[in-house]
C-alpha atoms as a PDB file:
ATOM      1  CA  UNK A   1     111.474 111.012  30.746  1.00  0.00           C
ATOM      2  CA  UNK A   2     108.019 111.348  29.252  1.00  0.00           C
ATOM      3  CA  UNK A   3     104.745 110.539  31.599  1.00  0.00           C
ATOM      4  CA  UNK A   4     103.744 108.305  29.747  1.00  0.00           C
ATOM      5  CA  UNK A   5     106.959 106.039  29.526  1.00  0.00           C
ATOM      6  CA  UNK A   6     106.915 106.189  33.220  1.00  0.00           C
ATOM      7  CA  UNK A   7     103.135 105.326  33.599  1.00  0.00           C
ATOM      8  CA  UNK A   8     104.315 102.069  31.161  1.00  0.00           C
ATOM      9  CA  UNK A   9     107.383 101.140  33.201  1.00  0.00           C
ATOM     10  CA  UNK A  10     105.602 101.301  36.632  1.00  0.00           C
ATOM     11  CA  UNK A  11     102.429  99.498  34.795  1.00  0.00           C
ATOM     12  CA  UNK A  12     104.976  96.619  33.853  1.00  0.00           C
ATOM     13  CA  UNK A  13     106.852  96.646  37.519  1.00  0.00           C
ATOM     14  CA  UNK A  14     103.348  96.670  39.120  1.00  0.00           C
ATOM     15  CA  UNK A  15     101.992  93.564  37.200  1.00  0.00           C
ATOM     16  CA  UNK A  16     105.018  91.563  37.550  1.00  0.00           C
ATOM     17  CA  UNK A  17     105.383  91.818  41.447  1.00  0.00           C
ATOM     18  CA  UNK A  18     101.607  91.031  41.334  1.00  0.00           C
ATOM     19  CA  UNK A  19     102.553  87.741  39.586  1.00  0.00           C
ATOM     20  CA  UNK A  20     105.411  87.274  42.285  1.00  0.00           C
ATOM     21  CA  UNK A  21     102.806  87.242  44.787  1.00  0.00           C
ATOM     22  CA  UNK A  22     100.447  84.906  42.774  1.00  0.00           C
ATOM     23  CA  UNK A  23     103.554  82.675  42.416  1.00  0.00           C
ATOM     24  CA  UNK A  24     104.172  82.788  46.156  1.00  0.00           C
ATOM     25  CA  UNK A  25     100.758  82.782  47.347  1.00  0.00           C
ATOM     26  CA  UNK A  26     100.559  79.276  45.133  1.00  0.00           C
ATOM     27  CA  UNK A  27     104.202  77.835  45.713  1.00  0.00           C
ATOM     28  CA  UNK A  28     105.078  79.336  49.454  1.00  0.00           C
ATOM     29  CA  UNK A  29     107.427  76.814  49.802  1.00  0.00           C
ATOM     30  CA  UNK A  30     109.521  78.315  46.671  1.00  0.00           C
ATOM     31  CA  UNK A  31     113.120  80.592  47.894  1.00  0.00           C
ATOM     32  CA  UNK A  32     113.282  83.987  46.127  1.00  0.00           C
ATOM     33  CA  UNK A  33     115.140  83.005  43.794  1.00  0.00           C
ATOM     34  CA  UNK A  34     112.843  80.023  42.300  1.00  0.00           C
ATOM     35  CA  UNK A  35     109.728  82.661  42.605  1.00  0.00           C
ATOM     36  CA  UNK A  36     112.298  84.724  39.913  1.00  0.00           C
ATOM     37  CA  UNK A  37     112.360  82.064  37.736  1.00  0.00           C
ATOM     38  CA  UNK A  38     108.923  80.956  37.878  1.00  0.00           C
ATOM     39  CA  UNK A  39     108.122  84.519  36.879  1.00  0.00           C
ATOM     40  CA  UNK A  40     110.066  84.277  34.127  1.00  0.00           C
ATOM     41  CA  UNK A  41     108.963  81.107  32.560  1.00  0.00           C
ATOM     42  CA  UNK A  42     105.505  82.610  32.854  1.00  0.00           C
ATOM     43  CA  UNK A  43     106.822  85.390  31.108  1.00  0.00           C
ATOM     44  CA  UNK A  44     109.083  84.033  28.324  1.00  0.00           C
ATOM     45  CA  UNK A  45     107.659  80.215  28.156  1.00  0.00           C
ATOM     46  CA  UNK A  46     108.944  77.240  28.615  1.00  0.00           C
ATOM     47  CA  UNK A  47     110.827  76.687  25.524  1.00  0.00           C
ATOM     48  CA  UNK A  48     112.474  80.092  25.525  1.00  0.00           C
ATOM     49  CA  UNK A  49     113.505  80.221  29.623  1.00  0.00           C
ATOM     50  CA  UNK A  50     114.493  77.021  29.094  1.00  0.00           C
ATOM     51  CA  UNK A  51     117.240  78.297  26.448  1.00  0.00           C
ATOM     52  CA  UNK A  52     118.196  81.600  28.419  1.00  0.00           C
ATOM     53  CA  UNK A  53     118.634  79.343  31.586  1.00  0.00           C
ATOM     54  CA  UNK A  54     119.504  75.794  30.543  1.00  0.00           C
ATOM     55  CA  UNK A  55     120.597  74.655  34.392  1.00  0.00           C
ATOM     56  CA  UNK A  56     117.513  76.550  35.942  1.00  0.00           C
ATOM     57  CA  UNK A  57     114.893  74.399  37.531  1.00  0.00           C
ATOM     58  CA  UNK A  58     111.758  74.296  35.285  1.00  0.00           C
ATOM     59  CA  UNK A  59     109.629  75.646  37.943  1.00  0.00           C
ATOM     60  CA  UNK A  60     105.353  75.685  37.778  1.00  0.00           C
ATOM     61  CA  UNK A  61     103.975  79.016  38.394  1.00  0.00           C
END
């Protein structure tokens, strides 16, 4: 795998699992599971999570 592709993906893990901790440092009260989801409507929007996960809870982050 290249260096730089790596650099990218650990980049991209990095700044998500700082959002996680945004998300839980705001919404410590939220189970792992809703701090996943929260991430991802921060990440996709509303409209879109919404349509990937119809039943999910629409969660603030």
């Amino acid at each position: 795998m290249d260096e730089r592709l790596r650099m990218t993906i650990q980049l991209s893990e990095d700044v998500r699992e700082i959002s996680r901790c945004g998300i839980r440092a705001r919404h410590p009260g939220y189970s792992p599971q809703e701090v996943e989801w929260a991430l991802r409507r921060l990440i996709l929007g509303a409209a879109l999570f919404h349509a990937a996960w119809p039943a999910a809870p629409m969660l603030a982050a």
